[in-house]
Protein backbone atom coordinates (compact mmCIF):
# COMPACT_ATOMS: atom_id res chain seq x y z
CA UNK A 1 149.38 79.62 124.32
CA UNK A 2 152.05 78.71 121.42
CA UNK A 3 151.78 82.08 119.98
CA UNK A 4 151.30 81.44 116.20
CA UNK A 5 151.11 83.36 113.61
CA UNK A 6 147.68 83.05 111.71
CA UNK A 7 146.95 85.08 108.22
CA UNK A 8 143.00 84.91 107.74
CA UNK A 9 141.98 84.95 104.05
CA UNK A 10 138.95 86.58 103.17
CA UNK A 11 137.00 87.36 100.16
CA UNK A 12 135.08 90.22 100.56
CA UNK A 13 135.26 93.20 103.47
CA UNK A 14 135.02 92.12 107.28
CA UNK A 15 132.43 94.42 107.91
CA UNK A 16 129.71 93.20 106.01
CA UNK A 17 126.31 91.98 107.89
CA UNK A 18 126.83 88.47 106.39
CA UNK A 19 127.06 85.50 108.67
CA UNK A 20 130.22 83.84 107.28
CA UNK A 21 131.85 87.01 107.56
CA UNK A 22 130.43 88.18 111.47
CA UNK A 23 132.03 84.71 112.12
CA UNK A 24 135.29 85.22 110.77
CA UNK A 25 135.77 88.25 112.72
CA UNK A 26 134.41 86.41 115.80
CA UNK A 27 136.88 83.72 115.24
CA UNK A 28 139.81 86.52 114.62
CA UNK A 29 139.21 88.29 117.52
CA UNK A 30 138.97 85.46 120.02
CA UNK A 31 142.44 83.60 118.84
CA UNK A 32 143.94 87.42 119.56
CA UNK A 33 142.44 87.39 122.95
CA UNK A 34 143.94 83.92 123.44
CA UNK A 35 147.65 84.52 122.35
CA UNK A 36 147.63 83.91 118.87
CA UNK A 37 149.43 86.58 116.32
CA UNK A 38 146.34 87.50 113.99
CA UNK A 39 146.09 89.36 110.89
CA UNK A 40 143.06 89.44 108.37
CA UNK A 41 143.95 89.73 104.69
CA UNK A 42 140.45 91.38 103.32
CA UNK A 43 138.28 93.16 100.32
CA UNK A 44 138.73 96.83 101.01
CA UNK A 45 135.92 97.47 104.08
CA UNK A 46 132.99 99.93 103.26
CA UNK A 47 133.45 101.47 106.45
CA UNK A 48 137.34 103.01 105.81
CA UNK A 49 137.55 102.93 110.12
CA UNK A 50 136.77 99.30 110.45
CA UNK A 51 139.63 98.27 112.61
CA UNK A 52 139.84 94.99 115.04
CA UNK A 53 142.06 95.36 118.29
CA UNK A 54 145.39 93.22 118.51
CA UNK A 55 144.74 92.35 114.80
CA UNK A 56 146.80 93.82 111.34
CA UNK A 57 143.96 94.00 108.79
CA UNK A 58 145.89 93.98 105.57
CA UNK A 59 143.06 95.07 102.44
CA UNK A 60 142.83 95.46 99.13
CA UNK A 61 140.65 96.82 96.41
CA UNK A 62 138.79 94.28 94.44
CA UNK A 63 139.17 94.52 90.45
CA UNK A 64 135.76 94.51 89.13
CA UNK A 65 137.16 91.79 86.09
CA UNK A 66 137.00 88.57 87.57
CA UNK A 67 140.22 87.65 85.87
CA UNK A 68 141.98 90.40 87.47
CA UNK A 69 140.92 89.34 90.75
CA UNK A 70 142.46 85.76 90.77
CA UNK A 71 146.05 87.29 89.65
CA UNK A 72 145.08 90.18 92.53
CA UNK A 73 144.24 87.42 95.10
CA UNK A 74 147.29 85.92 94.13
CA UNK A 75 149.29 88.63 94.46
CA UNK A 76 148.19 89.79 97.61
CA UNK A 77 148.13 86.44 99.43
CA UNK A 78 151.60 85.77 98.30
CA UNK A 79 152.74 89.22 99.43
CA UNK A 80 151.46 89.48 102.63
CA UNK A 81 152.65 85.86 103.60
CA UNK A 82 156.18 87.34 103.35
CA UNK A 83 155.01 90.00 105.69
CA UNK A 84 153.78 88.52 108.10
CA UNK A 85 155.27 85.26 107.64
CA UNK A 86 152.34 83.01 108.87
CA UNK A 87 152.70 79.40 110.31
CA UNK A 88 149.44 79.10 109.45
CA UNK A 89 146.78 80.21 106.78
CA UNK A 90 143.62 80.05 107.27
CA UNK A 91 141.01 80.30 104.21
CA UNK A 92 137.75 81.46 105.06
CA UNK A 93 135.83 81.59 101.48
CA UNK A 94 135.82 79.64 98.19
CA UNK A 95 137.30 82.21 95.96
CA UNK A 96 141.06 82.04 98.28
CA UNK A 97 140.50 78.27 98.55
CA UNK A 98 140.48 78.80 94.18
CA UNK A 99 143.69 80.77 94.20
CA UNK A 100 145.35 79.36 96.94
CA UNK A 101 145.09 75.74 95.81
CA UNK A 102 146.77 77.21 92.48
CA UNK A 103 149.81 78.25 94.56
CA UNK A 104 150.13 75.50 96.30
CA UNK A 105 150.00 73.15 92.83
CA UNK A 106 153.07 75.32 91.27
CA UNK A 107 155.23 75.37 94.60
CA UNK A 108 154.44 78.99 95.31
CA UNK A 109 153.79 78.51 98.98
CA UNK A 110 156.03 76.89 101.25
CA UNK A 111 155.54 73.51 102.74
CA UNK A 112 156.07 74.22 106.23
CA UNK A 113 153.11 76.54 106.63
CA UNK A 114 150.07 74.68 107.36
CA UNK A 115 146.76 75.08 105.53
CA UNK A 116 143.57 75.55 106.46
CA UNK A 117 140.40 75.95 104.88
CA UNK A 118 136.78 76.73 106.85
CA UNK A 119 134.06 76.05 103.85
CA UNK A 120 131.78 78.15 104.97
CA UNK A 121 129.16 77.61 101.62
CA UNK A 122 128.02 73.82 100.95
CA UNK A 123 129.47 71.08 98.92
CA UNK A 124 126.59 69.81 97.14
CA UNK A 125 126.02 73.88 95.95
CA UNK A 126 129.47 74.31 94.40
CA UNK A 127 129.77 74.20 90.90
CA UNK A 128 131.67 71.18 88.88
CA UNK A 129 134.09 73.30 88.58
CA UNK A 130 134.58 73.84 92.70
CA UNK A 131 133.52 70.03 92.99
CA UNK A 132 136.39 68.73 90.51
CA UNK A 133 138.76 70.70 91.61
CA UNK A 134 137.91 69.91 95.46
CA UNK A 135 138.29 66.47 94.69
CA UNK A 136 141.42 66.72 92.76
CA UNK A 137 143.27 69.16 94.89
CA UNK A 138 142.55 69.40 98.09
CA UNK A 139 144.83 67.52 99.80
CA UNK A 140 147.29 70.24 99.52
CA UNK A 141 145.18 71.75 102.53
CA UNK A 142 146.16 70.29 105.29
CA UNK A 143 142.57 70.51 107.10
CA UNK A 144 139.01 70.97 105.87
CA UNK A 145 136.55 72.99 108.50
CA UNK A 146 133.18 72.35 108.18
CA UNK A 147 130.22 74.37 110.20
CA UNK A 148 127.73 71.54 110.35
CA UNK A 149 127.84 67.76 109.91
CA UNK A 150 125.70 67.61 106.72
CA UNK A 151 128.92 69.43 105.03
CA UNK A 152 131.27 67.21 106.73
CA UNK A 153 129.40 64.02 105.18
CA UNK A 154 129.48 65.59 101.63
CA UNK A 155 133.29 66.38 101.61
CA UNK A 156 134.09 62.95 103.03
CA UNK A 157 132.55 61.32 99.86
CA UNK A 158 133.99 63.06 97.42
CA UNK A 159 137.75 63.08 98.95
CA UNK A 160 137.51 59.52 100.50
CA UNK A 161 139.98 58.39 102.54
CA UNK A 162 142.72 60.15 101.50
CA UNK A 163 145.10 61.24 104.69
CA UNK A 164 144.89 64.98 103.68
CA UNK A 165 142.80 67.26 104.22
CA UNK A 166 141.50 66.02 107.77
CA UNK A 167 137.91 66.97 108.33
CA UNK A 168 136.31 68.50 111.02
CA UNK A 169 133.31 70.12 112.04
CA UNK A 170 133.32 73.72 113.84
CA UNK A 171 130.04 75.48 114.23
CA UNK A 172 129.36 79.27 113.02
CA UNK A 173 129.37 81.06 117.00
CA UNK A 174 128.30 84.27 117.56
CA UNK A 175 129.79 86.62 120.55
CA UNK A 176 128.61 85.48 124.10
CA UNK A 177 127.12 88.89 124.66
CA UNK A 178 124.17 87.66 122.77
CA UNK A 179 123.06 85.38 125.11
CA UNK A 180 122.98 88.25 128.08
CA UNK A 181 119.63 89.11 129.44
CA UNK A 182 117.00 90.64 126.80
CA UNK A 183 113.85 91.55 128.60
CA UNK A 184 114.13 95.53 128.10
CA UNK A 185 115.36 94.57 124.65
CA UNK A 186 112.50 92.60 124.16
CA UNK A 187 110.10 95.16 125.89
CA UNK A 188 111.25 98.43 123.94
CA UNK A 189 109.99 97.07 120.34
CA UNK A 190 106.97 95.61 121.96
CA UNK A 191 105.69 98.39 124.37
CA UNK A 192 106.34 100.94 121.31
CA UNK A 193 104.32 98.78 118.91
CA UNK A 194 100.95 98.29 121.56
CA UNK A 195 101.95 94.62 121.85
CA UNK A 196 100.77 92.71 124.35
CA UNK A 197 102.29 88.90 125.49
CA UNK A 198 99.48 87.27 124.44
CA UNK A 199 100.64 88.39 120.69
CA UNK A 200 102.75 86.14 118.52
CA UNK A 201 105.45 88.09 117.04
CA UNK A 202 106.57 86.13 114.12
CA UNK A 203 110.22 87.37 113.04
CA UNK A 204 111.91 87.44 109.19
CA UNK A 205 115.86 88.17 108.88
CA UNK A 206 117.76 88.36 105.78
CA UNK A 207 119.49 89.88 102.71
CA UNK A 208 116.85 91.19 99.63
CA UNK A 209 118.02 88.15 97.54
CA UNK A 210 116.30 85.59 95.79
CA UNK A 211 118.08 82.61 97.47
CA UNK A 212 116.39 84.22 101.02
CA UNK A 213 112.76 83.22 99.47
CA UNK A 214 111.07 86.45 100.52
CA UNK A 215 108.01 85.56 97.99
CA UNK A 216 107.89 82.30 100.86
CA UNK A 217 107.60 85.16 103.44
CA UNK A 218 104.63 87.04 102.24
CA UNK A 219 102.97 83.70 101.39
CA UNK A 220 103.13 82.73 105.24
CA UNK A 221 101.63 86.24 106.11
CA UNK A 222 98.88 86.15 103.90
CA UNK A 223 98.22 82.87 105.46
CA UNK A 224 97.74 83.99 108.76
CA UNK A 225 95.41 86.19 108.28
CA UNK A 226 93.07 87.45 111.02
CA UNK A 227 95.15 85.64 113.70
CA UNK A 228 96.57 87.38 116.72
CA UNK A 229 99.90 87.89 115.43
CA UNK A 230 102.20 90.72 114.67
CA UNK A 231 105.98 89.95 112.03
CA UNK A 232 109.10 91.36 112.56
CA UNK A 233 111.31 91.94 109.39
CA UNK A 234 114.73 93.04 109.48
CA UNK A 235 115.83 93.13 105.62
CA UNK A 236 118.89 94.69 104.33
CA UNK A 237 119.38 95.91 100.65
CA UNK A 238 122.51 94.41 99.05
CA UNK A 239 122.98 97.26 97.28
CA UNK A 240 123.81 99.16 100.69
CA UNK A 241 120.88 101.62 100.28
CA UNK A 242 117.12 102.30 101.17
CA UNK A 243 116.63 103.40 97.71
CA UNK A 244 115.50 100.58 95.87
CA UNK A 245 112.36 100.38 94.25
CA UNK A 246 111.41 96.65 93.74
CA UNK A 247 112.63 96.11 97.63
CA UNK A 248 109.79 99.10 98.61
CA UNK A 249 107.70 97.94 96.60
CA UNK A 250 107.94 94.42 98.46
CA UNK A 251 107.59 96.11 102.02
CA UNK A 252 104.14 97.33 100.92
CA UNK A 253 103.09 94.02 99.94
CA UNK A 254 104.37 92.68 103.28
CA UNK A 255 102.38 95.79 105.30
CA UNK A 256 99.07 94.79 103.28
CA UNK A 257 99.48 90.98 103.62
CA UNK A 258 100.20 91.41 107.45
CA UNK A 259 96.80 93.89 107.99
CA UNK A 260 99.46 96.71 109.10
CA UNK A 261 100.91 94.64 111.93
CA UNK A 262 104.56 95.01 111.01
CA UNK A 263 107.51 96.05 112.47
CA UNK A 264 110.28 96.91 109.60
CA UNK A 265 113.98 97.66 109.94
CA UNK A 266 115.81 97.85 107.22
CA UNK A 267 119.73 97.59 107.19
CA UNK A 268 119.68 97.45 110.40
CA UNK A 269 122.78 97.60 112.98
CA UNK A 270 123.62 94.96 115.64
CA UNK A 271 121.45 96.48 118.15
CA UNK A 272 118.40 96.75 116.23
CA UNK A 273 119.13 93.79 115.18
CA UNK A 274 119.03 92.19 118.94
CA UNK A 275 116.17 94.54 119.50
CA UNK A 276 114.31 92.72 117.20
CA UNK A 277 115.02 88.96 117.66
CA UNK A 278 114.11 89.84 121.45
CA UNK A 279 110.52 91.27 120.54
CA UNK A 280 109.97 88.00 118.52
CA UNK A 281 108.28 84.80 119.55
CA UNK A 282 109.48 82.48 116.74
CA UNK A 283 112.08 83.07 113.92
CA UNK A 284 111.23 81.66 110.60
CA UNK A 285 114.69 80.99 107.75
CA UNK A 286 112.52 80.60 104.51
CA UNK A 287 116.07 80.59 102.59
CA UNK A 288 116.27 77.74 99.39
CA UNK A 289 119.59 76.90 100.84
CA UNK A 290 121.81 78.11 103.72
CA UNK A 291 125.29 76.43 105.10
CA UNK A 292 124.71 77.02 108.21
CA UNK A 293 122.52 80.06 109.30
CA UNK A 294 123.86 82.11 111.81
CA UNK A 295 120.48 84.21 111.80
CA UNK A 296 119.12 80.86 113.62
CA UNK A 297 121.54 81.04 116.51
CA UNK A 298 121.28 85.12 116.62
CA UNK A 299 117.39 84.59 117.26
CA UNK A 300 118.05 81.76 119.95
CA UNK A 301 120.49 83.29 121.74
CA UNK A 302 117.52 85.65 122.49
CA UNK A 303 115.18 83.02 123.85
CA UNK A 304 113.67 82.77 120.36
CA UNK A 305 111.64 79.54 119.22
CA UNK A 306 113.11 79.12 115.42
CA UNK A 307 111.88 77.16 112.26
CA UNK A 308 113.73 76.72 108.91
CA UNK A 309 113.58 74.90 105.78
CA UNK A 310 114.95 71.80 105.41
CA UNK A 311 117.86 72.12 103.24
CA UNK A 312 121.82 72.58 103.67
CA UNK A 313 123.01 72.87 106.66
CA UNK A 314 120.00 74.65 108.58
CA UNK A 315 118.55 71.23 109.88
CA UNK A 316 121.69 70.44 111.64
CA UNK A 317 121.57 73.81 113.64
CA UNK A 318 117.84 73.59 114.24
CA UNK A 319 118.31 70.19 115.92
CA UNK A 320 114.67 69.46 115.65
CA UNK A 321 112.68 67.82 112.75
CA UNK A 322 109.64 69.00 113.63
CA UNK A 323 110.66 72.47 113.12
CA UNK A 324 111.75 72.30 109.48
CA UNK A 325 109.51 72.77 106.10
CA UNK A 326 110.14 71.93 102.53
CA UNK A 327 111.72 74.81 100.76
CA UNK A 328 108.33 77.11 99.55
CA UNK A 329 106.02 75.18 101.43
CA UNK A 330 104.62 78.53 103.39
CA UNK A 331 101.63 76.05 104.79
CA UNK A 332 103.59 73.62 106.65
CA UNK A 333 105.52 76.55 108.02
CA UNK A 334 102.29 77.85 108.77
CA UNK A 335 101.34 74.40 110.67
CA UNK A 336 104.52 74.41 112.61
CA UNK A 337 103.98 78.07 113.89
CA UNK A 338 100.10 77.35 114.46
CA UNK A 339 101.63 74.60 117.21
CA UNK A 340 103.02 77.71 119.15
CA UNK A 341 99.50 79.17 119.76
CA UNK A 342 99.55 76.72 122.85
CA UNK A 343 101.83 79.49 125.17
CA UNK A 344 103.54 75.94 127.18
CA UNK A 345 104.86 74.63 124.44
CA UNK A 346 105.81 78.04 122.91
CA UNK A 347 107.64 79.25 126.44
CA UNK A 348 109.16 75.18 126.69
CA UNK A 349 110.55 75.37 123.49
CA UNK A 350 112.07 79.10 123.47
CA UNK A 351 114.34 77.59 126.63
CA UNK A 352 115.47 74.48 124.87
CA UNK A 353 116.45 76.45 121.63
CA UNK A 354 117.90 79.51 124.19
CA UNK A 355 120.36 76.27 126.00
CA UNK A 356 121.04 74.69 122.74
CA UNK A 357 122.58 78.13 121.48
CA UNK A 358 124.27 78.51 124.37
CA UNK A 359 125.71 74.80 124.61
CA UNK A 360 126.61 74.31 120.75
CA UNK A 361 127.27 77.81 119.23
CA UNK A 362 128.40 80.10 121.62
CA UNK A 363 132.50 81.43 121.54
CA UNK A 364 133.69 79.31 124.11
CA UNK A 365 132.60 76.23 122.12
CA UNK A 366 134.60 77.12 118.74
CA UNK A 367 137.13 78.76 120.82
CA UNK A 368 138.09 74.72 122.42
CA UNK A 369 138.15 73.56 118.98
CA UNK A 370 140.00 75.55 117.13
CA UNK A 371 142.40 76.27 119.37
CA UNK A 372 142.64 72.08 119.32
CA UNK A 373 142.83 72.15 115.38
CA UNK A 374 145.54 74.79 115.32
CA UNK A 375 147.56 73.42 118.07
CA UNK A 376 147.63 69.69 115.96
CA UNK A 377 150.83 68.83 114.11
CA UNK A 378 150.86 69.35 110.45
């Protein structure tokens, strides 16, 4: 490999549960393994041992004035370019993309180092702000990642046809140990809950945010009432602590609208985590808007049938129109997981999303294309 030198920018710490940021490390780690020079320039982690092998992770503790942390961002990225001196920079959230377009406008950063920025939000969410200044100033990044094709389509009409940035499309991955064997997994939640294979375990996944439509979630289990089914919730505080009232308060909700049959995890590690997508049948994303949804791949890569709203760039992971609802429309999610009662199609389809995991999102995939995108002349 060319051994290059790549400095990842990253807004907030690398060890927090989000999908954008498991993804960045994934990406990190596997241009390390394949003779790149990697260092991570990243919020202060919560976890003072997180540490990635073969990788410098340079950090830095946030401001809590907004102001302060553009002139810190600044500060930092400029610094720790002449450290490390970088041929390449890779921007992995919208804040850097803010700050370092601002360098690059008053000369700041050098020409020969190339830029690249993975959106890992949505277009069509940003702000005008974001949106203007996208479509004013982005062709001082060299290349434009996308993780699904919706995004692509969106940043292609608004910069046109200008040469700069060039556009591609790279997938959120997640490690390839995900797709190893999951039976026990799958067997330890179910045999210590009393459930049976001829019980649907209906699965839930996400941060205690609006945005994640949780009210969508107990709507759904109130609907399916008195049906042979058992959910599966693994929700994490974004506070970073059990002891929140309003997100207890929810959980009882959620243990009277599913008659008692649930299984609850909260801030759960990455093998609960697997634990959990393993024990479920189908894995419903009730979120008003993702960019991509890693959560989706997580649950197939466990041979898990999954259903999402259709909105952002969920639809384009999914793969399947018949498996997307209308944001808040619990009954047609409802519908779709009714279909599933019928154990053929429910076992046909858990393959199909299982192989389409495996073919579109695991590490080898991104791991062929970005090692084509960073090996491209500027």
């Amino acid at each position: 490999m060319s051994g290059k030198k790549i400095l990842y920018l990253c807004d907030y710490p690398m060890d927090l549960i989000g999908g954008a940021e498991k993804s960045t490390a994934t990406m990190a780690k596997a241009m390390a393994a394949n003779g790149y020079e990697v260092a991570i320039l990243a919020e202060n982690s919560l976890n003072k041992d997180t540490a990635f092998d073969n990788i410098r992770l340079y950090q830095f503790k946030k401001s809590a004035n907004k102001y302060i942390q553009v002139l810190q961002k600044a500060h930092n990225a400029l610094k720790y370019i002449r450290k490390f001196k970088p041929d390449i920079v890779h921007i992995q959230f919208a804040q850097y993309s803010y700050v370092f377009l601002l360098l690059k406008k008053f000369h700041l950063v050098k020409s020969k180092i190339r830029i690249i920025y993975t959106d890992r939000h949505y277009f069509e969410a940003y702000n005008d702000r974001y949106k203007n200044m996208y479509r004013s100033y982005s062709h001082y990044f060299n290349d434009v990642i996308c993780t699904t094709e919706n995004n692509k389509n969106c940043w292609k009409q608004a910069v046109g046809d200008n040469e700069t940035p060039r556009l591609h499309v790279v997938q959120n991955v997640i490690e390839d140990e995900w797709f190893e064997d999951s039976t026990d997994k799958r067997n330890l939640i179910r045999n210590e809950n009393g459930i049976n294979d001829d019980t649907l375990v209906i699965g839930f996944v996400g941060r205690y945010v609006d945005w994640k439509r949780w009210d969508t979630v107990l709507d759904i289990c109130e609907r399916l009432k008195g049906k042979n089914i058992y959910f599966a919730v693994c929700i994490s505080n974004p506070v970073g602590s059990n002891e929140n009232s309003e997100l207890n308060e929810y959980i009882s909700k959620l243990e009277k609208a599913s008659e008692g049959r649930l299984i609850c995890r909260m801030n759960a590690g990455k093998e609960i985590m697997q634990q959990m997508y393993a024990a479920m049948d189908i894995f419903v994303l009730t979120s008003e808007f993702e960019s991509f949804g890693r959560t989706l791949v997580e649950a197939m890569s466990k041979k898990t049938v999954v259903i999402a709203t259709n909105s952002g760039g969920a639809p384009n992971v999914v793969g399947n129109e018949k498996n997307l609802f209308p944001v808040g429309d619990s009954q047609k999610a409802c519908d779709i997981i009714e279909r599933y009662e019928d154990k053929a199609i429910l076992d046909e389809d858990k393959q199909a999303f299982y192989n389409r995991g495996k073919d579109l999102f695991s590490e080898n995939n991104m791991i062929s294309k970005m090692i084509k995108i960073y090996e491209m002349e500027r």
